[in-house]
Protein backbone atom coordinates (compact mmCIF):
# COMPACT_ATOMS: atom_id res chain seq x y z
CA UNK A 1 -47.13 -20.19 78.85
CA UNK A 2 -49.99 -21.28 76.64
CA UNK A 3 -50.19 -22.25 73.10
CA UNK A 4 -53.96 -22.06 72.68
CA UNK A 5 -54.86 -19.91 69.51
CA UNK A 6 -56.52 -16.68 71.02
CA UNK A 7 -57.32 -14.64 67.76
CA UNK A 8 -60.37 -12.84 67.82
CA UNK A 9 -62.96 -12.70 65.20
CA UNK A 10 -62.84 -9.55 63.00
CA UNK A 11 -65.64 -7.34 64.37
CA UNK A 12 -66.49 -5.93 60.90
CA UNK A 13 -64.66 -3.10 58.56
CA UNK A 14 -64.01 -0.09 60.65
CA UNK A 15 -65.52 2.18 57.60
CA UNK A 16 -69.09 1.35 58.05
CA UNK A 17 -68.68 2.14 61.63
CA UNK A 18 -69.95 5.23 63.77
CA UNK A 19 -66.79 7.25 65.01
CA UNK A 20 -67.60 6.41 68.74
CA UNK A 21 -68.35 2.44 67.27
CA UNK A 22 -64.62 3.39 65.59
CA UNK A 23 -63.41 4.22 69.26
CA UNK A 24 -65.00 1.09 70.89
CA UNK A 25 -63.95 -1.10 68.88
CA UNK A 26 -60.35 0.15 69.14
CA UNK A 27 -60.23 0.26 72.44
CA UNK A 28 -60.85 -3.04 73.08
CA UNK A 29 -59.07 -4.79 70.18
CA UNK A 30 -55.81 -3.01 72.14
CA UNK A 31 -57.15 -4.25 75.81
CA UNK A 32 -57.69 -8.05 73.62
CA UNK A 33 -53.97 -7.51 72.76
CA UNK A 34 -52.67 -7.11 76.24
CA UNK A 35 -54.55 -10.21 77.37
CA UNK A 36 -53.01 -12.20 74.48
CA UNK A 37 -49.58 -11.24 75.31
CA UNK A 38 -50.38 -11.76 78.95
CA UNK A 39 -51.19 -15.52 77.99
CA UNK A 40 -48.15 -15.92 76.26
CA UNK A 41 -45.90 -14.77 78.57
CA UNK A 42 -48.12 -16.80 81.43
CA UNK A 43 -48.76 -13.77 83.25
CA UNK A 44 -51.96 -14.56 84.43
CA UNK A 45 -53.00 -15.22 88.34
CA UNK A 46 -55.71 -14.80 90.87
CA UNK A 47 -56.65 -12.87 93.63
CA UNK A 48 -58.78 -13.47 96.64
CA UNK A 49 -61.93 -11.26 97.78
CA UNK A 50 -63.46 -12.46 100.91
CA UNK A 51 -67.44 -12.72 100.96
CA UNK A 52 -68.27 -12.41 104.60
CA UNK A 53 -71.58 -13.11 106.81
CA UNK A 54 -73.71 -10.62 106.92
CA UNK A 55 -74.49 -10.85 110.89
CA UNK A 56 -70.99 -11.78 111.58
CA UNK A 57 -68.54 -9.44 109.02
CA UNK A 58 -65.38 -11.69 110.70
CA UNK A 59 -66.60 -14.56 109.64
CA UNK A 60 -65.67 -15.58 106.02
CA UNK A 61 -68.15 -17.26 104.44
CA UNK A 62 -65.69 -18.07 100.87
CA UNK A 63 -63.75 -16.39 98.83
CA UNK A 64 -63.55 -15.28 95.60
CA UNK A 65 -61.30 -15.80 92.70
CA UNK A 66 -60.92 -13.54 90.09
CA UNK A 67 -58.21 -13.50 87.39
CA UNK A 68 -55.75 -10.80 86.57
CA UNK A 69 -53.40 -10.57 84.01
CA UNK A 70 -50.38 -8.37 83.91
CA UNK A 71 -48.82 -6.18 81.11
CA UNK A 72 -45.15 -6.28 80.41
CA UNK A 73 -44.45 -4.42 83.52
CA UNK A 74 -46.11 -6.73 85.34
CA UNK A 75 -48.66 -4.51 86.53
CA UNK A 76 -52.10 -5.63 87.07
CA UNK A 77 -54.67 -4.51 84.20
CA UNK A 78 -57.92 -4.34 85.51
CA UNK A 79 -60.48 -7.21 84.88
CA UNK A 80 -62.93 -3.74 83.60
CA UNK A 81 -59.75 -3.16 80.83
CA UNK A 82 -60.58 -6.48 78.98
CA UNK A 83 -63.40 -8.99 80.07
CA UNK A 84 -66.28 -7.53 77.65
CA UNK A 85 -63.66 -7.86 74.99
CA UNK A 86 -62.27 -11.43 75.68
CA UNK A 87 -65.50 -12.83 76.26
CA UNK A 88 -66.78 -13.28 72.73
CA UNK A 89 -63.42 -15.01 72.06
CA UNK A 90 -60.84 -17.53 72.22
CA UNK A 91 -58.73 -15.54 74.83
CA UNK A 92 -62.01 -15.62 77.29
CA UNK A 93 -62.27 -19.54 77.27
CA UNK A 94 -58.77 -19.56 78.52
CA UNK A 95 -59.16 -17.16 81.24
CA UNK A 96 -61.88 -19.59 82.09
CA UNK A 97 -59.72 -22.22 82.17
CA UNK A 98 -56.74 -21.00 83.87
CA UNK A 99 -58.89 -19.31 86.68
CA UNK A 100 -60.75 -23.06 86.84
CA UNK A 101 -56.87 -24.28 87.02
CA UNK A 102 -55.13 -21.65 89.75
CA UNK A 103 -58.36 -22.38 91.79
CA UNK A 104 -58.49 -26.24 91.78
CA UNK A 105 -54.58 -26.19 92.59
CA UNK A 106 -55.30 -23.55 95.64
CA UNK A 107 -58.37 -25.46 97.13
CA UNK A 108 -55.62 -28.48 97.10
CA UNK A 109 -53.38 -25.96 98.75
CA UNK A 110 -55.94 -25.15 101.37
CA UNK A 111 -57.95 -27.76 102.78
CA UNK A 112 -60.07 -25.74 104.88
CA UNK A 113 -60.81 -22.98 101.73
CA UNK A 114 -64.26 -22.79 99.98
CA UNK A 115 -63.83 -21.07 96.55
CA UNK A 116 -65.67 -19.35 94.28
CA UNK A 117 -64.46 -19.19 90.09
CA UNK A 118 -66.14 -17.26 87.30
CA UNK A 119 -66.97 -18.89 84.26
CA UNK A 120 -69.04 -18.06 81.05
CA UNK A 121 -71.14 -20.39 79.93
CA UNK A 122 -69.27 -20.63 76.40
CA UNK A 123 -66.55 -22.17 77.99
CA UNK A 124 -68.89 -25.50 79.31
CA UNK A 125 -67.85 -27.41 76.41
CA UNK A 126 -64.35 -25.77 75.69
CA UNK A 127 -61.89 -29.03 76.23
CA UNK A 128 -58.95 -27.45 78.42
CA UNK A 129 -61.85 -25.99 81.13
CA UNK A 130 -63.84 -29.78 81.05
CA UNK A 131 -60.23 -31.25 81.53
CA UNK A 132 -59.04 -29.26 84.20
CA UNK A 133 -62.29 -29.66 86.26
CA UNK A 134 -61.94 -33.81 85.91
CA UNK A 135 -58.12 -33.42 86.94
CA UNK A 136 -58.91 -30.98 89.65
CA UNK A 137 -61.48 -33.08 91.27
CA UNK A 138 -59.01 -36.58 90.51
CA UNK A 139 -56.58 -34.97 92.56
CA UNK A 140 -58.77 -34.01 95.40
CA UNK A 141 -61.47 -35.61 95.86
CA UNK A 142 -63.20 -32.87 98.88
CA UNK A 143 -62.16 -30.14 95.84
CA UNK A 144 -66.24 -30.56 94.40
CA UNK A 145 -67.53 -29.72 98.28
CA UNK A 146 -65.89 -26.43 98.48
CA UNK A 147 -65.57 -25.21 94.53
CA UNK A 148 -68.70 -22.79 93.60
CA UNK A 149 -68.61 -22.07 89.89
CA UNK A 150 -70.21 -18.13 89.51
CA UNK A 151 -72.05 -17.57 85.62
CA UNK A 152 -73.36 -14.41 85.09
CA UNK A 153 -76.66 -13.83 84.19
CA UNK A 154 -75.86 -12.56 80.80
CA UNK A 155 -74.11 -15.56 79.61
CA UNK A 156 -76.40 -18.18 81.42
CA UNK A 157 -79.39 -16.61 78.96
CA UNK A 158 -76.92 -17.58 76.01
CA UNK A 159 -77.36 -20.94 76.09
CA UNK A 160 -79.94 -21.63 79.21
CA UNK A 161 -81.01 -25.48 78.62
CA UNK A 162 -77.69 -26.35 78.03
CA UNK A 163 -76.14 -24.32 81.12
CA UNK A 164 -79.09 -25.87 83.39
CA UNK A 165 -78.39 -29.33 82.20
CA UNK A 166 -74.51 -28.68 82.95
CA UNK A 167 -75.48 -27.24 86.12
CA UNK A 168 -77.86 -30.20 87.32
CA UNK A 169 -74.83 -32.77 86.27
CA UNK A 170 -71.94 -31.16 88.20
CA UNK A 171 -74.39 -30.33 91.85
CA UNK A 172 -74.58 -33.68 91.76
CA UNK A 173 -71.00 -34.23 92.09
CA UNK A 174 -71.02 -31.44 94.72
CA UNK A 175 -70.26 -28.58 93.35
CA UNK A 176 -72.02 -25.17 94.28
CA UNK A 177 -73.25 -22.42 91.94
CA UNK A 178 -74.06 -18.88 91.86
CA UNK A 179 -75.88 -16.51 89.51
CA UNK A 180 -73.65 -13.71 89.01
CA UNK A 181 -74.62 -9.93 88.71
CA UNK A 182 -77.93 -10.53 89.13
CA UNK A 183 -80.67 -7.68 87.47
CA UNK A 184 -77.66 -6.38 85.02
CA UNK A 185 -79.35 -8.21 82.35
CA UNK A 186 -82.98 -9.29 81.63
CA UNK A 187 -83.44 -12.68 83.21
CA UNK A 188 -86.84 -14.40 82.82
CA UNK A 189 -88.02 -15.28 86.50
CA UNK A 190 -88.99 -18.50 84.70
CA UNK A 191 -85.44 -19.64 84.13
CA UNK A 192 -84.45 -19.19 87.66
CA UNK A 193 -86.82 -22.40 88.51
CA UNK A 194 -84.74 -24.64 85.55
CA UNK A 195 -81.14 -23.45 86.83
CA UNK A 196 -81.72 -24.49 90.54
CA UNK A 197 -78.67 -22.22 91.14
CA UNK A 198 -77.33 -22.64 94.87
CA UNK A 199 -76.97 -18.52 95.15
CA UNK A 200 -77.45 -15.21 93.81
CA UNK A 201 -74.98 -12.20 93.78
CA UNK A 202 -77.40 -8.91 93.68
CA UNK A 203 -75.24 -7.10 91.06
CA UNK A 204 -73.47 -3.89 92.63
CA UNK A 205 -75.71 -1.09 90.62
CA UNK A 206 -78.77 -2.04 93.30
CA UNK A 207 -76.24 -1.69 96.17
CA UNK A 208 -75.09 1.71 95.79
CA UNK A 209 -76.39 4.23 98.45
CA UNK A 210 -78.98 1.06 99.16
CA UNK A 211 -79.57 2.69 102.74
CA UNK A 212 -81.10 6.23 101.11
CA UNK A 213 -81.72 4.83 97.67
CA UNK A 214 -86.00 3.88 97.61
CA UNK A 215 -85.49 1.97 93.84
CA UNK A 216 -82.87 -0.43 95.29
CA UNK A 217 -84.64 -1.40 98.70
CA UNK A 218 -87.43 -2.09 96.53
CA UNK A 219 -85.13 -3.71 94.14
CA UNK A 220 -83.35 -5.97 97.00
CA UNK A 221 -86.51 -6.77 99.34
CA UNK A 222 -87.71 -8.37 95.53
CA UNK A 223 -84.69 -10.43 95.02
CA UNK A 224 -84.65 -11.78 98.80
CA UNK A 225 -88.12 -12.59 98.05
CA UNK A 226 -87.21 -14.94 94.89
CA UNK A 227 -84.37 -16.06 96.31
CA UNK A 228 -86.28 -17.39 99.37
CA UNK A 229 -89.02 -18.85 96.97
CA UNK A 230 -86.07 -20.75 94.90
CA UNK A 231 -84.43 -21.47 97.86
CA UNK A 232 -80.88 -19.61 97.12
CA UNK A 233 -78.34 -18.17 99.10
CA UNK A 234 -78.10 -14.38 98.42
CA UNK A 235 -74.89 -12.31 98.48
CA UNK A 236 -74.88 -8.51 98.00
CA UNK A 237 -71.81 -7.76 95.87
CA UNK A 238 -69.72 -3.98 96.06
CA UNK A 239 -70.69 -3.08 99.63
CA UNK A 240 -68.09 0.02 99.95
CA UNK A 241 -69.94 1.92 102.92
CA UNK A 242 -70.55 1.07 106.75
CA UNK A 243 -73.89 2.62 106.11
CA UNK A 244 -74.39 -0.12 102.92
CA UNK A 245 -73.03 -3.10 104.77
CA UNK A 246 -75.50 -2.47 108.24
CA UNK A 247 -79.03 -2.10 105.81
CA UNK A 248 -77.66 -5.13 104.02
CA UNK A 249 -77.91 -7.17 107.13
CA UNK A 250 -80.77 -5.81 108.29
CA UNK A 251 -82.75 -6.06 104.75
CA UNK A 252 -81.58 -10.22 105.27
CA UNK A 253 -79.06 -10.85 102.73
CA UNK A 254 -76.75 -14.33 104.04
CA UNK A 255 -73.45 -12.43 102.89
CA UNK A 256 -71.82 -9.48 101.61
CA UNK A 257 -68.85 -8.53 99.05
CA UNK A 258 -67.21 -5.65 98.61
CA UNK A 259 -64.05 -3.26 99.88
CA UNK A 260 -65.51 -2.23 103.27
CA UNK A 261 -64.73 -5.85 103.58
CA UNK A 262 -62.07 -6.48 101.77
CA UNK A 263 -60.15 -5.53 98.76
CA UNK A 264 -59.08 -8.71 96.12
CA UNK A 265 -55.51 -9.40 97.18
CA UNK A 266 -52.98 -11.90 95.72
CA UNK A 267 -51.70 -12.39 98.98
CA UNK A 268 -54.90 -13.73 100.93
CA UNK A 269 -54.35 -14.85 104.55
CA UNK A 270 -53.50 -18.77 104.22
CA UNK A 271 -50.48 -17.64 101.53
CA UNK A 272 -49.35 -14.51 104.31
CA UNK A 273 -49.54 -17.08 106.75
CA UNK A 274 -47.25 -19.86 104.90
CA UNK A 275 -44.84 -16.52 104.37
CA UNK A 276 -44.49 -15.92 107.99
CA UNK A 277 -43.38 -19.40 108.89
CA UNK A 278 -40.92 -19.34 106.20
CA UNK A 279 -39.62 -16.51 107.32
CA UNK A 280 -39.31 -17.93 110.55
């Protein structure tokens, strides 16, 4: 359970508001409230999507991390229900830092597992996330090697000399990164030299019906085209069809995410396994 202060910042008096602004606003001071009471009860944990070669959908390239909290029930609320609104805020540098924490202590768990952990860039200088990186990476030492931290686009452009400088320090420990949703904001092509990010995640929107959709072919053949310029690894995210996943490997992307191949479980494969042999 976590002490960290997790109040959010009054978003301004409801009066001057819009009725749908009203509705918004409401709506996700009640998802921030879930997510506080999730941290204080310590119901927070990950679970596991598997990005997979494009040429070879068996083989597992990584996988990815992505926190969940749970209400009262201790049913999962979905990540949707409260990231916009815990980003701006207290509660969003601790989801930062617990994911960074549940996926250092899994990747010492797993010796042979390459993970990936979202971060925002507002959390680079937040204490508890640069603490639990150093610990992390005391503990085990191949941790750096197989950790790739993912930033979306949105919050790289916050704060983009600082995040490149942050980015340049940590590579050179070992650590991987990737540019997150990718074309759901407004990135300047220019920034994409100064990042040096190790991979890009082509954000789901352009994947959608990709094999009779025109405006995303054009869309993806454009990002494999900076990507190979910039020398980055390129992963299509929410693949969902057969039909999506085989133009995807054709078009050249290295690897594909998504539920044809794999839903986000808390029970990934190396934890079943350890379950078996307990069992018998």
């Amino acid at each position: 359970m976590t002490e960290d202060p997790i109040d959010r910042p009054d978003p301004g008096d409801p009066d001057t508001l819009s009725p749908l602004a009203v509705a918004l606003t409401a709506r996700d001071r009640a998802a921030l409230e879930l997510v506080r009471e999730a941290l204080r009860r310590g119901d927070v944990l990950l679970a596991f999507q598997p990005v997979v070669r494009s040429r070879d959908p068996g083989s597992i390239a990584f996988h990815e991390g992505l926190i969940r909290v749970l209400d009262p029930q201790g049913r999962v609320i979905p990540a949707r229900q409260f990231i916009a609104a815990a980003e701006m805020t207290e509660a969003g540098r601790i989801l930062d830092s617990l994911a960074l924490e549940l996926g250092l202590a899994e990747l010492a768990r797993e010796p042979g597992l390459r993970l990936s952990i979202n971060m925002s860039a507002r959390s680079i200088a937040y204490p508890r996330w640069t603490e639990a990186l150093h610990r992390g990476l005391e503990r085990d030492p191949t941790a750096a090697e197989r950790l790739i931290l993912e930033i979306t686009e949105a919050s790289a452009m916050v704060i983009p000399d600082i995040t490149a400088h942050f980015m340049k320090g940590l590579q050179r420990k070992g650590i991987s990164f990737a540019l997150d949703d990718f074309g759901a904001g407004f990135t300047a092509f220019r920034y994409l030299r100064d990042f040096t990010f190790d991979a890009v995640k082509l954000d789901g929107q352009f994947i959608r019906g990709i094999h009779a959709d025109p405006d995303n072919q054009c869309l993806a053949r454009a990002l494999l085209s900076i990507a190979e310029h910039f020398d980055m690894f390129t992963i299509a995210e929410a693949v969902e069809t057969p039909e999506e996943a085989t133009f995807l490997a054709d078009l050249g992307f290295d690897c594909q995410q998504g539920y044809v191949h794999g839903a986000p479980t808390t029970m990934p494969p190396w934890r079943a396994r350890e379950a078996a042999q307990a069992q018998g």
